[in-house]
C-alpha atoms as a PDB file:
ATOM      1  CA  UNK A   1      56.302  88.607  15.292  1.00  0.00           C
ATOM      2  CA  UNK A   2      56.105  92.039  14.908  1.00  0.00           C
ATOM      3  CA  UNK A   3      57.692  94.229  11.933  1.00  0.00           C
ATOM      4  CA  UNK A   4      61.428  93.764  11.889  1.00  0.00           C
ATOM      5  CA  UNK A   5      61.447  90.294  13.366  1.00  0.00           C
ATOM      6  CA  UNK A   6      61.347  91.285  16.683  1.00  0.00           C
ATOM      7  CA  UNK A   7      58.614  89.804  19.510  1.00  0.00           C
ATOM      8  CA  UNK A   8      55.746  92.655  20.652  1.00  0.00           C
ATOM      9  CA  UNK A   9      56.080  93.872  23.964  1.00  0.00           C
ATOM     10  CA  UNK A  10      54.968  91.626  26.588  1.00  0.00           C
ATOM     11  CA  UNK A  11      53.215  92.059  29.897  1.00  0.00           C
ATOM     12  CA  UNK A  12      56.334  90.621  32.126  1.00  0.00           C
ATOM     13  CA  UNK A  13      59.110  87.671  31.703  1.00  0.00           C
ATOM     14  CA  UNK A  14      59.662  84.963  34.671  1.00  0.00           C
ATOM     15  CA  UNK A  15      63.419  83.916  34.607  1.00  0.00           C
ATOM     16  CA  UNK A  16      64.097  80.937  36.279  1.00  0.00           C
ATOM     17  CA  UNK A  17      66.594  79.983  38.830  1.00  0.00           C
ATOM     18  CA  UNK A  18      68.516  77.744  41.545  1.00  0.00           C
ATOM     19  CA  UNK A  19      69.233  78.273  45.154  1.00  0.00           C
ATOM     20  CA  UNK A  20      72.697  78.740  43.958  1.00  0.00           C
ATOM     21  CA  UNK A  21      72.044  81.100  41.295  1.00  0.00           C
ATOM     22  CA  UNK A  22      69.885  82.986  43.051  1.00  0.00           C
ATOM     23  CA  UNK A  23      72.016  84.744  45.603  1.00  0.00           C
ATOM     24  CA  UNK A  24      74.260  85.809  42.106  1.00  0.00           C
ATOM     25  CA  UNK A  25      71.259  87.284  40.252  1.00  0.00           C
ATOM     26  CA  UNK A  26      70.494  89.194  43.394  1.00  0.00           C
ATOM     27  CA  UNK A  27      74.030  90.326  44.117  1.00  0.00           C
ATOM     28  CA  UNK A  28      74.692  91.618  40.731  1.00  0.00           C
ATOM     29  CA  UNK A  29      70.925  92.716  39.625  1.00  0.00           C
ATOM     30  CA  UNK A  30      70.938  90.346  36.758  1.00  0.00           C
ATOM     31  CA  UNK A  31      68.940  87.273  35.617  1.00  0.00           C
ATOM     32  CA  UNK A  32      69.665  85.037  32.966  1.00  0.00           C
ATOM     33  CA  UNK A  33      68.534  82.369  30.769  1.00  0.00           C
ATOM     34  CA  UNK A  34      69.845  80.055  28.609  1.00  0.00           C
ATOM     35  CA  UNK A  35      70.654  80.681  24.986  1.00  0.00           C
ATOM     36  CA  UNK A  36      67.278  79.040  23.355  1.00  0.00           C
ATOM     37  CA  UNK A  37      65.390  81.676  25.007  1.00  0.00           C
ATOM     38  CA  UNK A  38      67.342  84.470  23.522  1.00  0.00           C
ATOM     39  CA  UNK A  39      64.305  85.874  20.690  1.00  0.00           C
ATOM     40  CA  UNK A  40      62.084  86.261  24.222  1.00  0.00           C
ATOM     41  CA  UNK A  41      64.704  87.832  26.320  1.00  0.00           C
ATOM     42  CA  UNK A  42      65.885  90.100  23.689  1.00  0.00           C
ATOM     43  CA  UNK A  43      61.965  91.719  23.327  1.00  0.00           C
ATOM     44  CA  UNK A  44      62.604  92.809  26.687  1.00  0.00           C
ATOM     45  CA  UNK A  45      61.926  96.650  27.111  1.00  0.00           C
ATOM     46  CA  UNK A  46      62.874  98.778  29.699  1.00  0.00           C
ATOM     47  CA  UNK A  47      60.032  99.187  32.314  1.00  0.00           C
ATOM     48  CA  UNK A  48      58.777  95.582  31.627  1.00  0.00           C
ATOM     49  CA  UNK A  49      58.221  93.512  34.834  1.00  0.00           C
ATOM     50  CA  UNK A  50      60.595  90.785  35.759  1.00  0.00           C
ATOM     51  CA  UNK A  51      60.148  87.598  38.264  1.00  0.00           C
ATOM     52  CA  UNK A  52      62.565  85.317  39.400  1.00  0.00           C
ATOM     53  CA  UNK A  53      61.503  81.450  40.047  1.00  0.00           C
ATOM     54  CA  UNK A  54      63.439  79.659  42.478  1.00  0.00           C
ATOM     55  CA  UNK A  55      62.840  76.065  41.115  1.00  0.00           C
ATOM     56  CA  UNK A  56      63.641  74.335  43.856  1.00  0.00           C
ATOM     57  CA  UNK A  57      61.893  76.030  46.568  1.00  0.00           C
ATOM     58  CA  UNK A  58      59.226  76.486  44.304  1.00  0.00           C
ATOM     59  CA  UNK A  59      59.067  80.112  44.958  1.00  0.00           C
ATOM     60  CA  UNK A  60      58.519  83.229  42.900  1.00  0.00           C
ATOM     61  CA  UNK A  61      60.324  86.599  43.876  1.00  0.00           C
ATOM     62  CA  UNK A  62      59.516  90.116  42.537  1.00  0.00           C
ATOM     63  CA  UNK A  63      58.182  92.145  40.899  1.00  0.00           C
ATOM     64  CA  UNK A  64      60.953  93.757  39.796  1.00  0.00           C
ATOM     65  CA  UNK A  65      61.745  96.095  36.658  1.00  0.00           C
ATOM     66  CA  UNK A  66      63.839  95.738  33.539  1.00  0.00           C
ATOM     67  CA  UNK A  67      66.259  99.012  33.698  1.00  0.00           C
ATOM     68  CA  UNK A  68      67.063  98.084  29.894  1.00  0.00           C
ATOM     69  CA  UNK A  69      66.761  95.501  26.605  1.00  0.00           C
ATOM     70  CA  UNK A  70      67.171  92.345  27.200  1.00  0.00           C
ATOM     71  CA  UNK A  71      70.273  91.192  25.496  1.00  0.00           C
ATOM     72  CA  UNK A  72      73.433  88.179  25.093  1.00  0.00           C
ATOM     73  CA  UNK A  73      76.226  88.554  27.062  1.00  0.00           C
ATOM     74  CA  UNK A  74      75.332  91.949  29.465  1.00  0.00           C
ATOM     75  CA  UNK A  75      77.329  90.511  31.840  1.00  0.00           C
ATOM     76  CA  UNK A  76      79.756  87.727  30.479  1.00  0.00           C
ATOM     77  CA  UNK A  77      81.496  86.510  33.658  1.00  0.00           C
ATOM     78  CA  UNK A  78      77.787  85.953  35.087  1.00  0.00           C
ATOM     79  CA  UNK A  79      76.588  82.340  35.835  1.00  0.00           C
ATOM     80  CA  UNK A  80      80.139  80.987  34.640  1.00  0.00           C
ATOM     81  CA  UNK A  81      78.497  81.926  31.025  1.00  0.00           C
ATOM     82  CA  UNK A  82      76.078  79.411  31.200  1.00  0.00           C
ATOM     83  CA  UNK A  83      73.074  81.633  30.505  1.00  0.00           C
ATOM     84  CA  UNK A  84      74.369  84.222  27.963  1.00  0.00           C
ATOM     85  CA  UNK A  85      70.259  85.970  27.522  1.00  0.00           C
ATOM     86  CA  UNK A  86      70.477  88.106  29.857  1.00  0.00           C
ATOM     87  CA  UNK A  87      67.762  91.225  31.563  1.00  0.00           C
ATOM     88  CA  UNK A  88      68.998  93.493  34.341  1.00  0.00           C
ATOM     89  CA  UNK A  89      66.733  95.704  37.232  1.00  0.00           C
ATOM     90  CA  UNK A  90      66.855  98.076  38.949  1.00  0.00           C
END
């Protein structure tokens, strides 16, 4: 870890997703993951390239491009709450 207890920057972060999440994370601009993955999400900088895995197609979209830090809760009404780390595009 780097000083401060946060993660270095990273070269890009894959979130993951369903058919049925997808169309929300699209929608709203948003991706999310659950709460265990919160110390990776949270190192995310603006600029840093995001991908979206569609699990069950088996299918990776993007690149597309954090438009801030990765946080909890950016959006809490997203995914019914279930995935409270949370990195927005633009």
């Amino acid at each position: 870890m780097a000083a401060g207890g946060r993660l270095p920057p990273f070269a890009g972060y894959i979130f993951g997703c369903t058919q049925a999440t997808l169309q929300e994370c699209m929608a709203l601009s948003l991706f999310g993951s659950p709460p265990k993955c919160q110390d990776v999400v949270t190192a995310i900088a603006p600029g840093t390239p995001l991908y979206l895995f569609d699990f069950g197609k088996r299918e990776l979209h993007g690149e597309f491009e954090a438009a801030s830090r990765g946080g909890r809760d950016l959006d809490r009404a997203a995914f019914g709450g279930r995935f409270p780390c949370q990195g927005d595009s633009v």
